[in-house]
N, C-alpha and C. Protein backbone atom coordinates (compact mmCIF):
# COMPACT_ATOMS: atom_id res chain seq x y z
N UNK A 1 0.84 -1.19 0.00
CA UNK A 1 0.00 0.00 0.00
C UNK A 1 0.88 1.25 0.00
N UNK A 2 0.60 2.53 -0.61
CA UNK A 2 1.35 3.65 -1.07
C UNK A 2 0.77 4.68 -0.42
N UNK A 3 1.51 5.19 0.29
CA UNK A 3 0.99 6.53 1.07
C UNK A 3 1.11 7.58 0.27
N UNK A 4 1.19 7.41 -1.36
CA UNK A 4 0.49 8.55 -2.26
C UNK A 4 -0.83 9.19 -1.81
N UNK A 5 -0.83 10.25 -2.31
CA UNK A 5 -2.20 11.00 -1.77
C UNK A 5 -3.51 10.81 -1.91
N UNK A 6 -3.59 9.97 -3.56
CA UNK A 6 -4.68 9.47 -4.17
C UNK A 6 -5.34 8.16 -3.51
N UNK A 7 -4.64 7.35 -3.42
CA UNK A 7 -4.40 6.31 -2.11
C UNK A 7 -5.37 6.50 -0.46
N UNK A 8 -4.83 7.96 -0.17
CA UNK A 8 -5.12 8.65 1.30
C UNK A 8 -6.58 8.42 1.61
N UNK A 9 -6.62 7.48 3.13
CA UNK A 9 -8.00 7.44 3.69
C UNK A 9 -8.89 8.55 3.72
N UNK A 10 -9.99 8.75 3.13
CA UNK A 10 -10.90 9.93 3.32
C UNK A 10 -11.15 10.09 4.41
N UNK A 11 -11.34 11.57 5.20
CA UNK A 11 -11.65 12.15 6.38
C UNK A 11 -13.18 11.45 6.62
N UNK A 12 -13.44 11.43 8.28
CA UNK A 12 -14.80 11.11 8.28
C UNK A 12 -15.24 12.13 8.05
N UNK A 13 -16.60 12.66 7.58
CA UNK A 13 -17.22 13.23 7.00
C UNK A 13 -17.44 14.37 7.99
N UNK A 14 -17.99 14.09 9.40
CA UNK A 14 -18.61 14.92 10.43
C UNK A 14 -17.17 15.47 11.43
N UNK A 15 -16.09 14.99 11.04
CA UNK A 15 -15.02 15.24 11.09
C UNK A 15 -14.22 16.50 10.55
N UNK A 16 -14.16 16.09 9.28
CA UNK A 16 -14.28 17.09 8.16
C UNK A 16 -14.84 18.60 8.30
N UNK A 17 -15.86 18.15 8.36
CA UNK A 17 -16.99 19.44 8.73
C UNK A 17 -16.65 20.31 9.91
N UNK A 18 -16.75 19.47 10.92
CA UNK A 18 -16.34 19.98 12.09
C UNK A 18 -15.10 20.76 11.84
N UNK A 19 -14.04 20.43 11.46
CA UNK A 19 -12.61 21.28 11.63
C UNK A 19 -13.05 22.62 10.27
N UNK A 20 -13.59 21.81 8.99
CA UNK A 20 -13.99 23.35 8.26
C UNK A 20 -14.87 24.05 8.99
N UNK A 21 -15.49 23.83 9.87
CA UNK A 21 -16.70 24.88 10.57
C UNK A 21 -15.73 26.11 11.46
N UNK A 22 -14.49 25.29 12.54
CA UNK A 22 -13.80 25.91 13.22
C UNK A 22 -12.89 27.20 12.19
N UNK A 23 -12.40 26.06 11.31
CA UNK A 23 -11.67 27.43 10.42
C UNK A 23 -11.86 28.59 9.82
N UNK A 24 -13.62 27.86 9.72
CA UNK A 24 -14.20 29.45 8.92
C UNK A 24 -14.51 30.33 10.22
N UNK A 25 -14.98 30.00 11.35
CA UNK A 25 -15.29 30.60 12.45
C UNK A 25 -13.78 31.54 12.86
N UNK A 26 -13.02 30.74 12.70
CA UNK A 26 -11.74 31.13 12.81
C UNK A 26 -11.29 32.63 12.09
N UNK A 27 -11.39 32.05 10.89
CA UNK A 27 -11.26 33.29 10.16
C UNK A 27 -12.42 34.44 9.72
N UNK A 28 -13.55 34.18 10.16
CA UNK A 28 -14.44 35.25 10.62
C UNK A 28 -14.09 35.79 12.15
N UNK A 29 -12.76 35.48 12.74
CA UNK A 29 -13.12 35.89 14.11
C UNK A 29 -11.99 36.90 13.73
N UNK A 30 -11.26 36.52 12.90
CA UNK A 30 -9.69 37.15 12.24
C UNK A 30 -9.59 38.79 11.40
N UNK A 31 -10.70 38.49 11.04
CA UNK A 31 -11.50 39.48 10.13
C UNK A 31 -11.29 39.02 8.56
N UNK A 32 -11.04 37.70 8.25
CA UNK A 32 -10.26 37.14 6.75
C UNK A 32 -11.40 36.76 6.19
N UNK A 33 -12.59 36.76 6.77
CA UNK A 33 -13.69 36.35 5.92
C UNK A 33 -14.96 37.10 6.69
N UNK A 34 -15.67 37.73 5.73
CA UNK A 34 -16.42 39.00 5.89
C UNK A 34 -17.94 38.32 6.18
N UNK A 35 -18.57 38.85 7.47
CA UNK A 35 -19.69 38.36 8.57
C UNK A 35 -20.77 38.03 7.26
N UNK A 36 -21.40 37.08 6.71
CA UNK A 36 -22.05 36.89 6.26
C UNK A 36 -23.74 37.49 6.17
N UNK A 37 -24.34 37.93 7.24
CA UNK A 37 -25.37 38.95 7.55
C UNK A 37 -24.66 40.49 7.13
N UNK A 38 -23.60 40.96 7.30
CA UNK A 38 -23.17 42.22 7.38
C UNK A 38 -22.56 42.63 6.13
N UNK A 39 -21.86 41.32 5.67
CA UNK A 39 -20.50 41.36 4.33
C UNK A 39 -19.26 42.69 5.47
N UNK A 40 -19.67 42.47 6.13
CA UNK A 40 -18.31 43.54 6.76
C UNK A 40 -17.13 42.75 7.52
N UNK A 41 -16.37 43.13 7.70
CA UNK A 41 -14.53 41.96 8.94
C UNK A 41 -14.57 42.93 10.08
N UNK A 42 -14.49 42.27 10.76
CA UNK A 42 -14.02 42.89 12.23
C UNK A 42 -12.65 41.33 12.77
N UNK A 43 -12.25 42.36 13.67
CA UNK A 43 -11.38 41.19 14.75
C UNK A 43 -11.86 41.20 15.75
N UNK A 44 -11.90 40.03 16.46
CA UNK A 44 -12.51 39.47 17.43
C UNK A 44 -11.37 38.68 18.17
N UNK A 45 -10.32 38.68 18.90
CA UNK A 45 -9.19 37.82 18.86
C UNK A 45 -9.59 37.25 20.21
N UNK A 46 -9.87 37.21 21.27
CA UNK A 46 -10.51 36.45 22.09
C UNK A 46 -11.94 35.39 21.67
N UNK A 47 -12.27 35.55 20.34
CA UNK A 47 -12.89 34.29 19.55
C UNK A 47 -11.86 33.31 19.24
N UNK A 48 -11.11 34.10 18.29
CA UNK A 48 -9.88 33.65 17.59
C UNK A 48 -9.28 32.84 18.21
N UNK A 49 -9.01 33.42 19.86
CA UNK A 49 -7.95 32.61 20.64
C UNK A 49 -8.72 31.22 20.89
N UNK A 50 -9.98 31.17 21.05
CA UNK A 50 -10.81 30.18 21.71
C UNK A 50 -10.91 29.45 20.61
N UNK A 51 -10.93 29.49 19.41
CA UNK A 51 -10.95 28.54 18.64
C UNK A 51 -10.24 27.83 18.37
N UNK A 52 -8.21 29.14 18.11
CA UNK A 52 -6.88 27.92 18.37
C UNK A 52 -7.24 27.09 19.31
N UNK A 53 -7.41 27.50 20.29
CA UNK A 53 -7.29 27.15 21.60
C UNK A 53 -7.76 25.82 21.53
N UNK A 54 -9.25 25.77 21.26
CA UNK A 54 -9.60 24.25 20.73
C UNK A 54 -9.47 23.60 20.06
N UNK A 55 -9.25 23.76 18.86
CA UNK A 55 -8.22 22.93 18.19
C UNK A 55 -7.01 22.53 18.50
N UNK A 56 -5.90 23.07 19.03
CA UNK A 56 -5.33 22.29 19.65
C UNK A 56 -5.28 21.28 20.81
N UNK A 57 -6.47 21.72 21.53
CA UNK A 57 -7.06 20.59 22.24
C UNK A 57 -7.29 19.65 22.08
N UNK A 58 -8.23 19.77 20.23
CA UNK A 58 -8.44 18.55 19.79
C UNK A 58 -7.40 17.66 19.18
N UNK A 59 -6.32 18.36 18.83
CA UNK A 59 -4.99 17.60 18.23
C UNK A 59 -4.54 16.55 19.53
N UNK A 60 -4.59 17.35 20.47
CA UNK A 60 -3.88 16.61 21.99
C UNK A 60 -4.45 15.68 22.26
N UNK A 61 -5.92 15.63 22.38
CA UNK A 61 -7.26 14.81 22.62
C UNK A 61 -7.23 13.10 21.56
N UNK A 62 -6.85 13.52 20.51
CA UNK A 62 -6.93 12.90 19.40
C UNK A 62 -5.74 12.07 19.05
N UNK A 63 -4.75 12.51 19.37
CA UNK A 63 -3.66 11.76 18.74
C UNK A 63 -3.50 10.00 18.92
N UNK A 64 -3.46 9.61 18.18
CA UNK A 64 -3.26 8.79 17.55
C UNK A 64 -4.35 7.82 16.97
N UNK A 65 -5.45 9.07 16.99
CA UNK A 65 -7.30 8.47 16.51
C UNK A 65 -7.75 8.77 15.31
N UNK A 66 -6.48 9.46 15.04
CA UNK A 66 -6.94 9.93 13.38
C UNK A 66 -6.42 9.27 12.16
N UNK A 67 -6.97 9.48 11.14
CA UNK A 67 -5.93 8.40 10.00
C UNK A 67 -5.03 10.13 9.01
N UNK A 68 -4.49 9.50 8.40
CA UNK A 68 -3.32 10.40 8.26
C UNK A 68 -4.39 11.73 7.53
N UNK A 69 -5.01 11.73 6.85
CA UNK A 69 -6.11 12.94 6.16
C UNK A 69 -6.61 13.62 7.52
N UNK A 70 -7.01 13.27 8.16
CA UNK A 70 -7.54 13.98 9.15
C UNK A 70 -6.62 14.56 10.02
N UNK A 71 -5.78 13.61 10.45
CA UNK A 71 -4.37 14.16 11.18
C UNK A 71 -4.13 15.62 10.18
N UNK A 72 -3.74 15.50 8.99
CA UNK A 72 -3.01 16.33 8.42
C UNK A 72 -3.95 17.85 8.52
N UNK A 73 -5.03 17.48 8.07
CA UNK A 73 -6.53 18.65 7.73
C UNK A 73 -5.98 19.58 9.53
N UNK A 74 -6.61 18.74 10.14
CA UNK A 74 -6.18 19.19 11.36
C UNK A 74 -4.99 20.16 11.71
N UNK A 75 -4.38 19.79 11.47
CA UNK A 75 -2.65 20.46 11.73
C UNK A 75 -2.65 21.47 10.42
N UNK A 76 -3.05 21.47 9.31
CA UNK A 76 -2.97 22.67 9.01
C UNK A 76 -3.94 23.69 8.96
N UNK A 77 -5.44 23.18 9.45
CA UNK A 77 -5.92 23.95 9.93
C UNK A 77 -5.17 24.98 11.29
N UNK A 78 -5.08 24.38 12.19
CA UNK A 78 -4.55 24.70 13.20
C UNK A 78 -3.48 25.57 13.65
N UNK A 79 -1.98 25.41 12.24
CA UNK A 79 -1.44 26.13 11.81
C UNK A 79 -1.94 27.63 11.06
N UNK A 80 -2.38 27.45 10.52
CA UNK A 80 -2.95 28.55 9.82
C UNK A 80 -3.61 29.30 10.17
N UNK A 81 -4.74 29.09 11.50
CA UNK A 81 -5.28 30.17 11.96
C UNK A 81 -4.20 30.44 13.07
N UNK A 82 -3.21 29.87 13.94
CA UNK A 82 -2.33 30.35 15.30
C UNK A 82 -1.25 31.28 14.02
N UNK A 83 -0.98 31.17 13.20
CA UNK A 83 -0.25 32.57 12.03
C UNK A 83 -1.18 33.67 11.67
N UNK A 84 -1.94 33.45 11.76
CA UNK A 84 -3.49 34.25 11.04
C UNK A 84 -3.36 34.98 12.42
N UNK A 85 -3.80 34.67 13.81
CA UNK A 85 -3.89 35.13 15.08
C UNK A 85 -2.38 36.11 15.77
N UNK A 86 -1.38 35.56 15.49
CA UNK A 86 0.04 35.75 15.85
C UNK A 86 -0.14 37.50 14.81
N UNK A 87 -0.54 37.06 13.45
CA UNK A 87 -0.55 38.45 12.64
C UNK A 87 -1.07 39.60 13.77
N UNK A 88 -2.04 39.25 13.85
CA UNK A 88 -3.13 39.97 14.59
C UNK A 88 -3.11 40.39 16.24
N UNK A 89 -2.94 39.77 16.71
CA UNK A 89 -2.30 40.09 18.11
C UNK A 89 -1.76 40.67 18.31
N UNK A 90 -2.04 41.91 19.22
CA UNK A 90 -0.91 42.59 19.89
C UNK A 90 0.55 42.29 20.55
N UNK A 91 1.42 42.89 20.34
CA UNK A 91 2.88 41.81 21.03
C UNK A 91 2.62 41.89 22.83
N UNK A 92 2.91 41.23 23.24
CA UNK A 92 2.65 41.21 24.88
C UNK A 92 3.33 42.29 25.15
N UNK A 93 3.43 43.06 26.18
CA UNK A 93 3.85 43.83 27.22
C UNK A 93 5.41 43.29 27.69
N UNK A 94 6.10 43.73 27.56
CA UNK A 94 7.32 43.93 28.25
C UNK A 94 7.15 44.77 30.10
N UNK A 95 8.43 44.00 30.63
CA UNK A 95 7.84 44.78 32.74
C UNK A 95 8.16 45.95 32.33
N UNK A 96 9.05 46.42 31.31
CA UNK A 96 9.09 47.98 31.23
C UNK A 96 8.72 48.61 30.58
N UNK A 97 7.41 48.07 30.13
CA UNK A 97 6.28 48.44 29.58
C UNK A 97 4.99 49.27 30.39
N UNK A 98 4.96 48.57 31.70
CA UNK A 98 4.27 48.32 32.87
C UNK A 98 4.02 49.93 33.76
């Protein structure tokens, strides 16, 4: 068996969904995709954070329950919004900032 891509176990379906639901939430929280009632972006980064936040939960939660498509979907979901967020975030405070 060939761990070519064409090959690659399909995501479960409600799986799938689930992590595209977080990403778009994600990036409506980012301001990268414009409020669907409004068509307008705002940032929301205490959404934002709560969504990395859970997703990496679910990576931690999960490991070694996924087959490699889902593993992967996952992780670059996950990646992509904590860069998306990092953009966006203010840099922390320095004490001589304080």
């Amino acid at each position: 068996m060939s761990d070519s891509p064409s090959e690659a176990e399909p995501p479960d379906e409600r799986f799938a969904a689930f992590v595209y639901f977080q990403a778009q939430n994600g990036g409506l929280f980012l301001g990268r995709i414009p409020n669907p009632t409004t068509g307008e972006t705002s940032v929301n980064i205490r959404a934002a954070q709560s969504v990395v936040d859970s997703l990496e939960m679910l990576t931690e939660k999960t490991k070694g329950n996924l087959n490699q498509t889902e593993d992967s979907m996952l992780k670059v979901a996950t990646e992509n919004l904590r860069k998306l967020l990092d953009e966006v975030s203010p840099p922390p405070l320095k004490p001589t900032d304080l």
